[in-house]
C-alpha atoms as a PDB file:
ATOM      1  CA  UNK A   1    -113.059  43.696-196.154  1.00  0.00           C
ATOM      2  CA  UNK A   2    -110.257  41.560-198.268  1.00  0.00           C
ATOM      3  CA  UNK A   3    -111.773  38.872-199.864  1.00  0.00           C
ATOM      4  CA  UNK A   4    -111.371  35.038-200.808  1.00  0.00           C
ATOM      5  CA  UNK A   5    -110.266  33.651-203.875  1.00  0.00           C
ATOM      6  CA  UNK A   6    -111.251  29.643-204.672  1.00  0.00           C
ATOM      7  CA  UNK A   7    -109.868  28.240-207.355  1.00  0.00           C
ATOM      8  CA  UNK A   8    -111.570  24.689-208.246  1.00  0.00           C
ATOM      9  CA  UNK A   9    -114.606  25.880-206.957  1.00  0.00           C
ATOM     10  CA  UNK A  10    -116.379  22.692-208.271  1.00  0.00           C
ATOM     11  CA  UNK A  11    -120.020  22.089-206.004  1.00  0.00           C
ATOM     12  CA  UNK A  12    -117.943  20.013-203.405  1.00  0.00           C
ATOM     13  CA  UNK A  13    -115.531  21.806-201.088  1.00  0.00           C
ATOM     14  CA  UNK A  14    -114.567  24.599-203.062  1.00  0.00           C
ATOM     15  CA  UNK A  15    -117.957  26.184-203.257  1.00  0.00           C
ATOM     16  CA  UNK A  16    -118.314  25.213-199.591  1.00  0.00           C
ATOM     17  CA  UNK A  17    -115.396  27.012-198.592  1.00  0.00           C
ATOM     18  CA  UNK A  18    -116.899  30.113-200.642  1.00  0.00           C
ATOM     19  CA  UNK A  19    -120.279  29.674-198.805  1.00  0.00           C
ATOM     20  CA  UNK A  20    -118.605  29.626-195.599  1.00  0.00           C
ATOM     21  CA  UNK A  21    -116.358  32.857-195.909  1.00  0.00           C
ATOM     22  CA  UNK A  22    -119.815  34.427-197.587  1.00  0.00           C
ATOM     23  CA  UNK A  23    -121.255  34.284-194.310  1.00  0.00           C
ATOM     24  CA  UNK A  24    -118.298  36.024-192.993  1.00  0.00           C
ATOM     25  CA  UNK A  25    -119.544  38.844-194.931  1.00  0.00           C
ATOM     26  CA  UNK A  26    -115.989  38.087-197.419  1.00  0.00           C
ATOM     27  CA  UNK A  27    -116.457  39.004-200.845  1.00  0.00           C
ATOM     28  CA  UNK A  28    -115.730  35.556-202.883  1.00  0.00           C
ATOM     29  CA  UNK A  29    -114.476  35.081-206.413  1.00  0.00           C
ATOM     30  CA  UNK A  30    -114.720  31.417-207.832  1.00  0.00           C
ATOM     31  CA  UNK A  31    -112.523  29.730-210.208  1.00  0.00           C
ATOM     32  CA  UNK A  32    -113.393  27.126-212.055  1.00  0.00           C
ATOM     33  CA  UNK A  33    -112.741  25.408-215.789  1.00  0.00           C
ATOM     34  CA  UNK A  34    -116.282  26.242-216.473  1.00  0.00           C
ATOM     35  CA  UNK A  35    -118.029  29.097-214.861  1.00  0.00           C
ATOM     36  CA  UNK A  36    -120.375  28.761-212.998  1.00  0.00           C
ATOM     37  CA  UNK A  37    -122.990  30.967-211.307  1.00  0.00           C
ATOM     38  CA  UNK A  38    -123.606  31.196-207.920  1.00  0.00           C
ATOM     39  CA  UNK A  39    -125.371  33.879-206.140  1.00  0.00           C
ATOM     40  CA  UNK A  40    -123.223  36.819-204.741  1.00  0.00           C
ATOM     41  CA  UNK A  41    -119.991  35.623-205.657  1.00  0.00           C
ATOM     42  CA  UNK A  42    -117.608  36.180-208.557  1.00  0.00           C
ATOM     43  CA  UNK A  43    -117.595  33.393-211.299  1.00  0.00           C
ATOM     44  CA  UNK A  44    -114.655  33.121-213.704  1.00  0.00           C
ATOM     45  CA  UNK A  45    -113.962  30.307-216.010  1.00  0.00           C
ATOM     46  CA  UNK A  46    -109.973  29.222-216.566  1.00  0.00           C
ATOM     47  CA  UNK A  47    -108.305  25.956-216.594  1.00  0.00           C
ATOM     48  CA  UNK A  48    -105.909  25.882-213.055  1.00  0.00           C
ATOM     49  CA  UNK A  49    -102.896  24.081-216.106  1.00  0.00           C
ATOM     50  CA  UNK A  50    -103.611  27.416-218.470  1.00  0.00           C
ATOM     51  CA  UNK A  51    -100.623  29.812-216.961  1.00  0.00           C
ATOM     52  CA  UNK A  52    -101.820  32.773-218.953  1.00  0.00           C
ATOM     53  CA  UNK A  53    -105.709  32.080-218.127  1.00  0.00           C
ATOM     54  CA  UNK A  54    -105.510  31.226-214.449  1.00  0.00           C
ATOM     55  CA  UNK A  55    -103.198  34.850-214.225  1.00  0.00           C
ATOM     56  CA  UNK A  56    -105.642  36.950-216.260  1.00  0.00           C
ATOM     57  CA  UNK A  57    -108.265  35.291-214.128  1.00  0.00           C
ATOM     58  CA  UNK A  58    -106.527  36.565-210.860  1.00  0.00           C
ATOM     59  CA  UNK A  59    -106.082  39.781-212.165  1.00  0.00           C
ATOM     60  CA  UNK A  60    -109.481  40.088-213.005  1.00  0.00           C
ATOM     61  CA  UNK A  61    -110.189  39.220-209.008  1.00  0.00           C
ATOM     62  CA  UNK A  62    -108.109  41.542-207.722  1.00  0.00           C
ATOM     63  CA  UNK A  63    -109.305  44.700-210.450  1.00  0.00           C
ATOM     64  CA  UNK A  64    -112.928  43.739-209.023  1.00  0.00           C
ATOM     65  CA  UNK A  65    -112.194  43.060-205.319  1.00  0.00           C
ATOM     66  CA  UNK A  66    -109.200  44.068-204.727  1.00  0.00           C
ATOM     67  CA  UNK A  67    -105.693  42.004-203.503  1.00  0.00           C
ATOM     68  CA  UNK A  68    -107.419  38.943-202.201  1.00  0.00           C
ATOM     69  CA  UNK A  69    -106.761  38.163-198.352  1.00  0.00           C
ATOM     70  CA  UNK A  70    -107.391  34.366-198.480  1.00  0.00           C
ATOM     71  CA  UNK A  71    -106.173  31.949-201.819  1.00  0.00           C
ATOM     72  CA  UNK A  72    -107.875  28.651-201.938  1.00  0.00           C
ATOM     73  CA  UNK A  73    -106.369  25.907-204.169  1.00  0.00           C
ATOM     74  CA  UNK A  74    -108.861  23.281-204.986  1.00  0.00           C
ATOM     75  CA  UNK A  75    -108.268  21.691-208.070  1.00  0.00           C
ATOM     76  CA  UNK A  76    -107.134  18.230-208.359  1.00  0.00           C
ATOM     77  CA  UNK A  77    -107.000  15.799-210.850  1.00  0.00           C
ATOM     78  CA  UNK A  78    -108.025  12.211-209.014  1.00  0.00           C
ATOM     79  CA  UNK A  79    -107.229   9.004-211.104  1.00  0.00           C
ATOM     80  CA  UNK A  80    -107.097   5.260-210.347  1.00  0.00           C
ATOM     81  CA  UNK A  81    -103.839   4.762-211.763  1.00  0.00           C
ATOM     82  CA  UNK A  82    -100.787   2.686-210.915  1.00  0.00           C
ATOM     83  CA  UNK A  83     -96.432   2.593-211.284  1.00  0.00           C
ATOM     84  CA  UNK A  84     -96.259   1.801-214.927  1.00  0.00           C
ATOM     85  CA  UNK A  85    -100.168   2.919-215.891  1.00  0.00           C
ATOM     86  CA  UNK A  86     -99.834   6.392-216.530  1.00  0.00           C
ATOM     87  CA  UNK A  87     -97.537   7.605-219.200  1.00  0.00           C
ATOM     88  CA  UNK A  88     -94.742  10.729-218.340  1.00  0.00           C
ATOM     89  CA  UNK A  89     -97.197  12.852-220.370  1.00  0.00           C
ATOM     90  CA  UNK A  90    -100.323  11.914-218.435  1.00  0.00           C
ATOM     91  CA  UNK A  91     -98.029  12.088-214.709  1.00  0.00           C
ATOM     92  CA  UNK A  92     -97.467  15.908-216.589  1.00  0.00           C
ATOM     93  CA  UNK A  93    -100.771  16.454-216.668  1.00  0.00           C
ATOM     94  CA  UNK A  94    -101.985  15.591-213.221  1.00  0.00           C
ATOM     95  CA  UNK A  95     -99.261  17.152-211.736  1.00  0.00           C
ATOM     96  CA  UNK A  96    -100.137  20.585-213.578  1.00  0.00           C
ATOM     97  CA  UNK A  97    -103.344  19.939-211.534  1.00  0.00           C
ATOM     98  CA  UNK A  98    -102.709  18.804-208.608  1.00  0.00           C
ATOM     99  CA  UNK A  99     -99.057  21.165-207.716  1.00  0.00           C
ATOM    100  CA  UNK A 100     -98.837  23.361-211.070  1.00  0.00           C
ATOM    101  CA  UNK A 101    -101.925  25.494-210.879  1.00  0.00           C
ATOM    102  CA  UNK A 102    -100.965  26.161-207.353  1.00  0.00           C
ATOM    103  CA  UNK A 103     -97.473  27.108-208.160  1.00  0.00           C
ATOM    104  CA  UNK A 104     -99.248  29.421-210.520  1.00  0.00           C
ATOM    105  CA  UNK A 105    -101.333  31.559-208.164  1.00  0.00           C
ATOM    106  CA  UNK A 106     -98.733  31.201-205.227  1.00  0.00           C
ATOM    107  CA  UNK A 107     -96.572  33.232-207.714  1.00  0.00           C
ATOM    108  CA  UNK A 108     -98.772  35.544-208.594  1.00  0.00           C
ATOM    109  CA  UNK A 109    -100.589  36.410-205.799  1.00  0.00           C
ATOM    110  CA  UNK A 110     -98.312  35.957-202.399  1.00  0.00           C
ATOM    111  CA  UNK A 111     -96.290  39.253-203.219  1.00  0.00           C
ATOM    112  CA  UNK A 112     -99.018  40.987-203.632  1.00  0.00           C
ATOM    113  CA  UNK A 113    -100.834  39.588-200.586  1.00  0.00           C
ATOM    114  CA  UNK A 114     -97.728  40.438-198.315  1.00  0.00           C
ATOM    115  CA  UNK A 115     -97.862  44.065-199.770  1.00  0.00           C
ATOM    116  CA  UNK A 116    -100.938  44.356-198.385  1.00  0.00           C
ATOM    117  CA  UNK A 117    -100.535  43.243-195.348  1.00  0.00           C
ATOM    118  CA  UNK A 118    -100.459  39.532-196.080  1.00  0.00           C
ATOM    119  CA  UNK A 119    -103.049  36.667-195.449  1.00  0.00           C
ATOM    120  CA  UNK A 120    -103.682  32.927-196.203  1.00  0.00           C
ATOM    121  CA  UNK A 121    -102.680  30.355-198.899  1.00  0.00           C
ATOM    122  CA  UNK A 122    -104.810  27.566-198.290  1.00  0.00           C
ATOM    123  CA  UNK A 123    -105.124  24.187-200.489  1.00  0.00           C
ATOM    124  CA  UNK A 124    -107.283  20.966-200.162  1.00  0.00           C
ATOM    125  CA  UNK A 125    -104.883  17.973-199.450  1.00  0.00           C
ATOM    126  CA  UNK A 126    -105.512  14.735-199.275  1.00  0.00           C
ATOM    127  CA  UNK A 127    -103.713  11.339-199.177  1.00  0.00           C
ATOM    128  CA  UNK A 128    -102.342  11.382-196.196  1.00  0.00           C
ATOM    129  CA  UNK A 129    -100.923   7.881-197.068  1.00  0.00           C
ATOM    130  CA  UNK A 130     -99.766   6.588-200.275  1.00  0.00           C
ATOM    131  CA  UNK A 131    -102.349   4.405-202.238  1.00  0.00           C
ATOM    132  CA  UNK A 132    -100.432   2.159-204.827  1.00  0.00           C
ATOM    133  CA  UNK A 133    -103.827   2.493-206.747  1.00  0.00           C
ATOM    134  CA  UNK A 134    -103.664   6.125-206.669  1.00  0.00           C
ATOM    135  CA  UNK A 135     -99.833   6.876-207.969  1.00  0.00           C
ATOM    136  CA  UNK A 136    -100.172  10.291-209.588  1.00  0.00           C
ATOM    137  CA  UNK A 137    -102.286  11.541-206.840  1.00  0.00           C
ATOM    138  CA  UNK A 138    -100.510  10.350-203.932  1.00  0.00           C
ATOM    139  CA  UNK A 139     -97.380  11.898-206.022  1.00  0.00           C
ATOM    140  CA  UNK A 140     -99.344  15.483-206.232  1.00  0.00           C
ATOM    141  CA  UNK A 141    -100.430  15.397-202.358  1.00  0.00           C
ATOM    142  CA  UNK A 142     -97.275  14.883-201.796  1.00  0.00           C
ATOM    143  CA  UNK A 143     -96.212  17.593-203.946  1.00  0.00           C
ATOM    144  CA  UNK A 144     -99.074  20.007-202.207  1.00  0.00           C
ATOM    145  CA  UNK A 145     -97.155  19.219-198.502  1.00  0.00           C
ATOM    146  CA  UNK A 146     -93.721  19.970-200.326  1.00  0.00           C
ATOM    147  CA  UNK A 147     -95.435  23.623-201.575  1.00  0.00           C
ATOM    148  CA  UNK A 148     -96.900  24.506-198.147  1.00  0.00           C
ATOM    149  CA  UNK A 149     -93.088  24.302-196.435  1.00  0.00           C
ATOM    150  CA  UNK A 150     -91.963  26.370-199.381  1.00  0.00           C
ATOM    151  CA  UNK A 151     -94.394  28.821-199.208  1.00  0.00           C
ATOM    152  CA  UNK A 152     -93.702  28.859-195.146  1.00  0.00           C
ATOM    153  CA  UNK A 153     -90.059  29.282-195.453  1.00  0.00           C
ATOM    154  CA  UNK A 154     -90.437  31.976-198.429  1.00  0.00           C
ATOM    155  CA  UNK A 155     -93.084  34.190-197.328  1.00  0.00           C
ATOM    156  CA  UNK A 156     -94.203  33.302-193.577  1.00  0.00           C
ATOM    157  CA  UNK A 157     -92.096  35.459-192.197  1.00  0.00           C
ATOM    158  CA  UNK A 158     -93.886  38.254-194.089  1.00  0.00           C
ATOM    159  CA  UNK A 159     -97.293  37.198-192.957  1.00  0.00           C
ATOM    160  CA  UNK A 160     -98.758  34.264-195.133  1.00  0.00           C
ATOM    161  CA  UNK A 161    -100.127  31.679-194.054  1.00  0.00           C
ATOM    162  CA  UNK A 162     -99.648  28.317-195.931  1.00  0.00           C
ATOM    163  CA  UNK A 163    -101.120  25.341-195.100  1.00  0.00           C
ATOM    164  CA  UNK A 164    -103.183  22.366-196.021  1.00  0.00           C
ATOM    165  CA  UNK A 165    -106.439  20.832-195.301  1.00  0.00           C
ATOM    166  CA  UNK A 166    -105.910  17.021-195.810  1.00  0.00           C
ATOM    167  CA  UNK A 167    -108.624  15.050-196.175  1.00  0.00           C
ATOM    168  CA  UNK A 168    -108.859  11.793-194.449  1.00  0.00           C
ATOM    169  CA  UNK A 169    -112.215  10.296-196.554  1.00  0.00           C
ATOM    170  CA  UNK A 170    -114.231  11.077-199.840  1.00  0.00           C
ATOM    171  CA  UNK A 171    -116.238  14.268-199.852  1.00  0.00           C
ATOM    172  CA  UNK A 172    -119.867  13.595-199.517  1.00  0.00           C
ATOM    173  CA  UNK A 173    -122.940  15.837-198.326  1.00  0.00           C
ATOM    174  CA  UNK A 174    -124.646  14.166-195.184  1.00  0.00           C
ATOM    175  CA  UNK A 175    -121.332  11.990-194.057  1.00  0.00           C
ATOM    176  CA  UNK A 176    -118.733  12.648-191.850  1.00  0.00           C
ATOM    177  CA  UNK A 177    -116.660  14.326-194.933  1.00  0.00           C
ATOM    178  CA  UNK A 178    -119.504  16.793-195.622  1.00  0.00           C
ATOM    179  CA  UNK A 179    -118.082  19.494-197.893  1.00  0.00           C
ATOM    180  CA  UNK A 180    -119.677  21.904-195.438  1.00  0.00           C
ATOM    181  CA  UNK A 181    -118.646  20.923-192.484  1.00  0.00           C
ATOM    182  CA  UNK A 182    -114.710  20.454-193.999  1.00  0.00           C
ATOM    183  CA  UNK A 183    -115.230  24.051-195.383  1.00  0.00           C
ATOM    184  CA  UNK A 184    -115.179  25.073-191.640  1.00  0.00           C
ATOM    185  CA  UNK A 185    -111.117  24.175-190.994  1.00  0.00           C
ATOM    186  CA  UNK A 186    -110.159  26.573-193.816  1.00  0.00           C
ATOM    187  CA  UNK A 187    -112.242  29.798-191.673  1.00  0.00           C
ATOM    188  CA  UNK A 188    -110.765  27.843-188.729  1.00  0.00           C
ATOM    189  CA  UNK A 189    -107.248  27.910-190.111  1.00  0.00           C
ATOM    190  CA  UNK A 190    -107.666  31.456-191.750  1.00  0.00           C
ATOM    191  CA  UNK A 191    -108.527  32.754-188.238  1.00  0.00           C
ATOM    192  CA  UNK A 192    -105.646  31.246-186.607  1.00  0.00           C
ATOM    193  CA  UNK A 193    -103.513  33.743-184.680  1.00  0.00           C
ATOM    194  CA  UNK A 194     -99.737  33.947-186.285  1.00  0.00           C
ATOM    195  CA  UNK A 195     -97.781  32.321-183.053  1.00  0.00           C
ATOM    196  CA  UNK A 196    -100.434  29.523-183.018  1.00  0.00           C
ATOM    197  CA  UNK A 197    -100.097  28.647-186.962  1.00  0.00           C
ATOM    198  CA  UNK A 198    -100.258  24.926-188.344  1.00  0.00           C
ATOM    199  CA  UNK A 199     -99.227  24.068-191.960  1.00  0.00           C
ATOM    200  CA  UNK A 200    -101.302  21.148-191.777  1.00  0.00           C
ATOM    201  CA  UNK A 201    -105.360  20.946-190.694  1.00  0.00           C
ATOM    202  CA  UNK A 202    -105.903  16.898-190.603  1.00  0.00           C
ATOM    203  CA  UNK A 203    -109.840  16.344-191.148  1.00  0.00           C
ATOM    204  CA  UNK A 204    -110.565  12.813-190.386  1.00  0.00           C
ATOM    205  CA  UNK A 205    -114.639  13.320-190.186  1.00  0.00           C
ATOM    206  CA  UNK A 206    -116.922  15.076-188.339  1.00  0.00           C
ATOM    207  CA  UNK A 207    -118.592  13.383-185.384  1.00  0.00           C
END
């Protein structure tokens, strides 16, 4: 069976979302800027910014478990930061983060997907308003919506999937953002029949 790639597979949602294919029986590789171990999936470390790492991280994926059918972008960079705070360097740097890294593996990875068959892009969004106290990350969620219509308009019609999960509420286990329970809308999405696709999965708390 095709697998699932995570990449910012910190111990919130993006190991969730590798638990929760797991138990599909999906073989799961995790990417992360420090590897870490977690038992029956693949670990890699590279930094989502690092072009040449996050690649040669991919490629290691697919030489070990072959063209991945399901790419989950997880990484973010989340800063309290406002117009005029951050310099054009640091806005750089979050957006690398938050958009770049998912450029990256979209790049890499969707041709390859649609040669075999095709599959599902998936990344973590958030913000579904603007914060003034959150600039660069309201600027990067925004970014993450822009990708997903790309994505749609440049390889749905080949069989990926794009879409986000946005996140209505901060991630905590035992609340109504439980990293578990949110890792269930990216299965939920993945399993989504193509005429009944959505680009965007809204998550405003379980009840």
């Amino acid at each position: 069976m095709p697998g699932v790639v995570v990449i910012g597979a910190g111990p919130g949602i993006g190991q969730a979302v590798g638990r929760r294919f797991a138990r599909e029986g999906m073989p799961v590789a995790l990417i992360a800027r420090r590897r870490t171990e977690v038992d029956g999936m693949l670990s890699l470390a590279a930094d989502s910014t690092d072009e040449a790492a996050l690649t040669a991280a991919l490629d290691k994926v697919v030489g070990e478990l072959g063209t991945p059918d399901v790419v989950v972008y997880n990484a973010a960079k989340i800063a309290a930061d406002r117009i005029g705070d951050p310099s054009l360097r640091e806005h750089q740097d979050a957006w690398a983060v938050n958009v770049g890294g998912a450029i990256t593996a979209a790049a890499h990875l969707a041709p390859q997907m649609i040669a075999n068959g095709g599959g599902s892009f998936l990344i973590t969004g958030g913000m579904p308003e603007t914060k003034p106290d959150y600039v660069s990350l309201s600027l990067g969620k925004a970014g993450v919506r822009a990708l997903v219509s790309l994505l749609d308009q440049t390889y749905g019609a080949d069989g990926l999937h794009a879409a986000t999960v946005t996140v209505h509420g901060s991630v905590a286990p035992g609340t109504a953002f439980d990293p578990d329970a949110i890792a269930d809308e990216y299965w939920t999405l993945h399993q989504q029949p193509r005429d009944a696709w959505i680009h965007e999965l809204d998550y405003t708390g379980s009840v």
